[in-house]
N, C-alpha and C. Protein backbone atom coordinates (compact mmCIF):
# COMPACT_ATOMS: atom_id res chain seq x y z
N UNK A 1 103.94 -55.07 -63.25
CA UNK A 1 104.78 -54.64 -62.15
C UNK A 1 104.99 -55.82 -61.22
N UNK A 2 106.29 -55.90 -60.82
CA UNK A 2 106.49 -57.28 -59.88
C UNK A 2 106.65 -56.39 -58.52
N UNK A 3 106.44 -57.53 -57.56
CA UNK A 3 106.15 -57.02 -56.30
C UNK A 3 108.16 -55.98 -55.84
N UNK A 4 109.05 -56.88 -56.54
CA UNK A 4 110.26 -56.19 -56.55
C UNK A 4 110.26 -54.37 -57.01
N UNK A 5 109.96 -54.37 -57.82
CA UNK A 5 109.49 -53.01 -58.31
C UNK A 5 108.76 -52.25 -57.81
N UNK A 6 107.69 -52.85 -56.82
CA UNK A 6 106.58 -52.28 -55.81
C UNK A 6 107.50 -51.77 -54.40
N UNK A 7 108.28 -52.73 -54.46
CA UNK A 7 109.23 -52.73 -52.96
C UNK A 7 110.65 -51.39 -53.47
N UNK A 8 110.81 -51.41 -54.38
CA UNK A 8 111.55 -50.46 -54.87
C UNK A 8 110.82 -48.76 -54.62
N UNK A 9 109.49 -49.01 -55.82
CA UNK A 9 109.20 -47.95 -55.45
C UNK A 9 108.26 -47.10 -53.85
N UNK A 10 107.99 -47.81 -53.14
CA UNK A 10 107.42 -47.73 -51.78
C UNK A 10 108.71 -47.20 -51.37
N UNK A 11 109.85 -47.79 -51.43
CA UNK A 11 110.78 -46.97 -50.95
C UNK A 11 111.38 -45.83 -51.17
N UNK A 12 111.43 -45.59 -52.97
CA UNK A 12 111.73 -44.18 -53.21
C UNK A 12 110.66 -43.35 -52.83
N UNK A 13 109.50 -43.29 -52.70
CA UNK A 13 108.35 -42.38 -52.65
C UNK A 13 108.16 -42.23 -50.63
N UNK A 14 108.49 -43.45 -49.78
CA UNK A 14 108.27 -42.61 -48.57
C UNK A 14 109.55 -42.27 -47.87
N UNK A 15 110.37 -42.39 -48.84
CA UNK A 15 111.81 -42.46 -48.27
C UNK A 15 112.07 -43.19 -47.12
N UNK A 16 111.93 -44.56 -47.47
CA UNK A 16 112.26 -45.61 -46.57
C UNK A 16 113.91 -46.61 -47.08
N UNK A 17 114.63 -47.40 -46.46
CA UNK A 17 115.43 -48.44 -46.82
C UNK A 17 114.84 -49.28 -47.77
N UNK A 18 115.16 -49.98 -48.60
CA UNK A 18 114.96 -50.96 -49.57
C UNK A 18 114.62 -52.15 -48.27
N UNK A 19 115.46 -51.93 -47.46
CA UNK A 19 115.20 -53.41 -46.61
C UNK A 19 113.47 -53.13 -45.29
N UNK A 20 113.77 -51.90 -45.27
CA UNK A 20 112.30 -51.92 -44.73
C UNK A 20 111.17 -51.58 -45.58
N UNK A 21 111.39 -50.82 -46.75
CA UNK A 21 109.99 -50.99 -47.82
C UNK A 21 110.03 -52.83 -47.97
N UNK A 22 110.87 -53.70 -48.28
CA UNK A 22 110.67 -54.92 -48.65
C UNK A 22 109.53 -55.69 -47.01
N UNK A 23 110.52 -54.91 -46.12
CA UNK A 23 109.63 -55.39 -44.24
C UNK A 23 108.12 -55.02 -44.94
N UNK A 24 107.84 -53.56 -44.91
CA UNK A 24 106.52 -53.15 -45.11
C UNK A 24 105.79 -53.83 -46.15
N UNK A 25 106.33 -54.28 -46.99
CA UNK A 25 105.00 -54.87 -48.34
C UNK A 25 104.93 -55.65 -47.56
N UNK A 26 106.06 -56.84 -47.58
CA UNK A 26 105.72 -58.37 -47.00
C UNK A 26 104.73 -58.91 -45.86
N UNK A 27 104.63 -57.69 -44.56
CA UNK A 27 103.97 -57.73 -43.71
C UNK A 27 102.82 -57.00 -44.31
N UNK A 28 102.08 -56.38 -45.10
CA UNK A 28 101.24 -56.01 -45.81
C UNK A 28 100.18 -57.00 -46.60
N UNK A 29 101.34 -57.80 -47.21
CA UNK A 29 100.92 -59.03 -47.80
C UNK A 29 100.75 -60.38 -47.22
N UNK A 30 101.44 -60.74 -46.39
CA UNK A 30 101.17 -61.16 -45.59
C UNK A 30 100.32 -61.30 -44.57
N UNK A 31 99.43 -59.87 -44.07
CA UNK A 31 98.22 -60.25 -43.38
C UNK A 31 96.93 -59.77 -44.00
N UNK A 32 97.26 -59.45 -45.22
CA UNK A 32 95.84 -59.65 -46.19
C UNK A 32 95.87 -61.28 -46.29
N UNK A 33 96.57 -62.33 -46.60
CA UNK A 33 96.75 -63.87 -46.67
C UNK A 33 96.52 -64.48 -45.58
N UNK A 34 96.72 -63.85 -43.92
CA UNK A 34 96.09 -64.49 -42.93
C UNK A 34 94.57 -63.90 -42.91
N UNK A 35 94.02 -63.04 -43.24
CA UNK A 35 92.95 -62.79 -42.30
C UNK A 35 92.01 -63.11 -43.53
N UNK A 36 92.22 -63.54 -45.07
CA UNK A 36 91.41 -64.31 -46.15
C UNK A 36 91.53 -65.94 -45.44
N UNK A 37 92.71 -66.18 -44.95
CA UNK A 37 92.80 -67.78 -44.49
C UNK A 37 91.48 -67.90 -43.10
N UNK A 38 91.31 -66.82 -42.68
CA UNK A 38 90.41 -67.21 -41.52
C UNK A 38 88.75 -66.98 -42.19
N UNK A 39 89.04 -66.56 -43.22
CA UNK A 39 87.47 -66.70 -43.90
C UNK A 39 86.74 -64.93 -44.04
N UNK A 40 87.72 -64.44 -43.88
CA UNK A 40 86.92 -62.56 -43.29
C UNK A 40 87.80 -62.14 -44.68
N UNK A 41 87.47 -60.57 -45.14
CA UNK A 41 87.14 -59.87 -45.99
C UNK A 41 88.12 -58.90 -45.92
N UNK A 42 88.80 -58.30 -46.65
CA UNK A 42 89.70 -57.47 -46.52
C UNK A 42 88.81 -55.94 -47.49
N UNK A 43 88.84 -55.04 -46.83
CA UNK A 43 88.47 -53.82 -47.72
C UNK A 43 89.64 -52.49 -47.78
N UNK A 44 89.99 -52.39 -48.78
CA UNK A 44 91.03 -51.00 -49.03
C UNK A 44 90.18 -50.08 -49.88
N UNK A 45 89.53 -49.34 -48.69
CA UNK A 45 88.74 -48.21 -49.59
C UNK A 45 89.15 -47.34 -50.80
N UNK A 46 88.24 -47.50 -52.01
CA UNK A 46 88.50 -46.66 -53.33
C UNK A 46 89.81 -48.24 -54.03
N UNK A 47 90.34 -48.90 -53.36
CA UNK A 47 91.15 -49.94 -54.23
C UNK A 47 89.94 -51.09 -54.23
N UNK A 48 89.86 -52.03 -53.38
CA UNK A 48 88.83 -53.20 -53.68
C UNK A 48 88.75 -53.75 -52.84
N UNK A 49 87.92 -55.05 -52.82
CA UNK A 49 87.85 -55.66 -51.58
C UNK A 49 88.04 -57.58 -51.95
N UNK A 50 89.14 -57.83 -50.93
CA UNK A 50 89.43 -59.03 -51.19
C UNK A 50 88.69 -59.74 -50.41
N UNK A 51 88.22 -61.10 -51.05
CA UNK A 51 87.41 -61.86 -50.04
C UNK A 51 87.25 -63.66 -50.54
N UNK A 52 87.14 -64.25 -49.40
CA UNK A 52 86.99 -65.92 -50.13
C UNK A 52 85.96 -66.55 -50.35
N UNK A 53 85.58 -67.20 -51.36
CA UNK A 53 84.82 -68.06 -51.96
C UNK A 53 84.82 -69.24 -51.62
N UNK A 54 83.74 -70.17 -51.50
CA UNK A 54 83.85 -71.54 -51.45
C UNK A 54 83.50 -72.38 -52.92
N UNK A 55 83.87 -72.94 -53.52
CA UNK A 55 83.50 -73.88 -54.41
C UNK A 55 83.44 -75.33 -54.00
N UNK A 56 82.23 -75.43 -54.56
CA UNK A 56 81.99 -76.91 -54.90
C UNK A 56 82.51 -77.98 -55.75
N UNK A 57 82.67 -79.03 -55.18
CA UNK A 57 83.26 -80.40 -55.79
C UNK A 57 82.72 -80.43 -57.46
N UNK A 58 83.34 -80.70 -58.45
CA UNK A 58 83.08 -80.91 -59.27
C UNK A 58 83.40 -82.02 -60.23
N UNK A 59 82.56 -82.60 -61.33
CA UNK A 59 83.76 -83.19 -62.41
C UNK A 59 83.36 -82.71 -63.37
N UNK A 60 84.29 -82.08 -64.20
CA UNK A 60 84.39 -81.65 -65.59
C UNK A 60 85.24 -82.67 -66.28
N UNK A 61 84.97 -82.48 -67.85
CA UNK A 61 85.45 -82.97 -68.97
C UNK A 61 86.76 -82.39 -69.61
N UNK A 62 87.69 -82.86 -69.41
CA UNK A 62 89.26 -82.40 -70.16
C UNK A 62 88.87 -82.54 -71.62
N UNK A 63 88.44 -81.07 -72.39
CA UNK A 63 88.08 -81.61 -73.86
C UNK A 63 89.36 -82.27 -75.07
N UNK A 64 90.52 -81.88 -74.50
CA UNK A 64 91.71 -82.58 -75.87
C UNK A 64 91.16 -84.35 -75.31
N UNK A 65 91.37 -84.67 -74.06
CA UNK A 65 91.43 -86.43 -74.01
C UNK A 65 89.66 -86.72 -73.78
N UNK A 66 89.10 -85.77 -73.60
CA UNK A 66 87.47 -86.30 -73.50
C UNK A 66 87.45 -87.08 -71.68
N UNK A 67 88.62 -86.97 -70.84
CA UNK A 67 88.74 -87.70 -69.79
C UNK A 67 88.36 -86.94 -68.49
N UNK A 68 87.02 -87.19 -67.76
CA UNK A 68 86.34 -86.85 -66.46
C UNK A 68 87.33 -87.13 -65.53
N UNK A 69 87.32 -85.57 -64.83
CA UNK A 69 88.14 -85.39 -63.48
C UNK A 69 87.56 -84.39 -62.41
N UNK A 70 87.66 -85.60 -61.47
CA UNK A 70 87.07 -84.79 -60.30
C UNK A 70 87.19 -83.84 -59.69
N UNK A 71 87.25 -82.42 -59.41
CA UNK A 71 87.90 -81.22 -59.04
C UNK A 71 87.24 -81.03 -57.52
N UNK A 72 88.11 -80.97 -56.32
CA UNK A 72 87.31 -81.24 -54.74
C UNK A 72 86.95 -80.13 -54.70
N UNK A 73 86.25 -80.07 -53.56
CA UNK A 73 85.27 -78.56 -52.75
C UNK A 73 86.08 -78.09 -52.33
N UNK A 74 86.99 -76.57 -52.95
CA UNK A 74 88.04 -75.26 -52.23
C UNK A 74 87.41 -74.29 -51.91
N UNK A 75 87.86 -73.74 -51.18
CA UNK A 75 88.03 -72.25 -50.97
C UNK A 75 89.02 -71.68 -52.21
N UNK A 76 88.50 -70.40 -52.63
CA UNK A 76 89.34 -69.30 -53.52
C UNK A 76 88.88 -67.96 -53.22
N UNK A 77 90.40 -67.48 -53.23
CA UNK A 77 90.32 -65.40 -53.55
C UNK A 77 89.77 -65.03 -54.36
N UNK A 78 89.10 -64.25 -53.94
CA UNK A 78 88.26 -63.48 -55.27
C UNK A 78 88.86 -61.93 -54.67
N UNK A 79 89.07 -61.18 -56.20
CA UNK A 79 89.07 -59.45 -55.84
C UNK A 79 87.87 -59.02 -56.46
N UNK A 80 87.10 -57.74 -56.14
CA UNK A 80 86.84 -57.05 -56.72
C UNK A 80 86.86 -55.40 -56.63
N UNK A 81 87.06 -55.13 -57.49
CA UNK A 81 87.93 -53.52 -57.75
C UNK A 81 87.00 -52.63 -57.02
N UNK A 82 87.21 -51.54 -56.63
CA UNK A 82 86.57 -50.40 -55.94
C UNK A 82 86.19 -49.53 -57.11
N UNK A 83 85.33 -48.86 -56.76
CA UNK A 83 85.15 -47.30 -58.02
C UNK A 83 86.11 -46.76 -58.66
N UNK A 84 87.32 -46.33 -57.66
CA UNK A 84 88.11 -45.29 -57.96
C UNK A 84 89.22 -46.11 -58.47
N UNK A 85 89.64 -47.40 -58.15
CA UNK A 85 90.08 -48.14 -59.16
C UNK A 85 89.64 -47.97 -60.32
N UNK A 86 88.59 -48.75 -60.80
CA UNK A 86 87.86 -48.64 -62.28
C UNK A 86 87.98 -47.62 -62.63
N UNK A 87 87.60 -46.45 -62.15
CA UNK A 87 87.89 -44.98 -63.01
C UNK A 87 89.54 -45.03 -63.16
N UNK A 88 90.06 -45.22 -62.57
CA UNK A 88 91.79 -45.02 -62.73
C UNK A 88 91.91 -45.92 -63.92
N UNK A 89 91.65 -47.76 -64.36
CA UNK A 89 91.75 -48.37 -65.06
C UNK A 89 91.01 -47.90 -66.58
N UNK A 90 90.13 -47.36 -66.45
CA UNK A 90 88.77 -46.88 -67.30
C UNK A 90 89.94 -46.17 -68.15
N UNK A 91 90.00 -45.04 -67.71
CA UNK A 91 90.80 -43.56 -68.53
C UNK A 91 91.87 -43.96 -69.71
């Protein structure tokens, strides 16, 4: 499902405009992406909870050229699913 299709259907189901279901995801999505950028945790009870990781600097081995590359210390999103997700995915 692309987020177009999400914005489609948000709109047939609360009977909103196409141009304000597209307002509502974006600002939806949009401050799940600020408030992971400030380092805090997003929870949507029974869906999952988004939250950021730090990783460490690394160098791994590119195995086709055998050639060491340094990978820096990031931050990354991590999800993980709620219950009632998994049972929905499970079935």
């Amino acid at each position: 499902m692309t987020k177009r299709e999400i914005v489609d259907l948000v709109a047939r189901k609360a009977h909103l405009t196409k141009r304000a279901s597209e307002e509502a995801v974006e600002v939806f999505l949009s401050e799940i992406g600020r408030v992971l950028s400030k380092g805090e945790k997003v929870v949507l009870s029974g869906f999952g909870t988004f939250r950021v990781i730090s990783m460490r600097g690394k160098t791994v081995k590119i195995p086709k050229t055998d050639k060491m590359v340094t990978i820096k210390a990031h931050r990354s999103p991590r999800f993980t699913p709620g219950k009632k997700l998994k049972r929905q995915v499970i079935r």
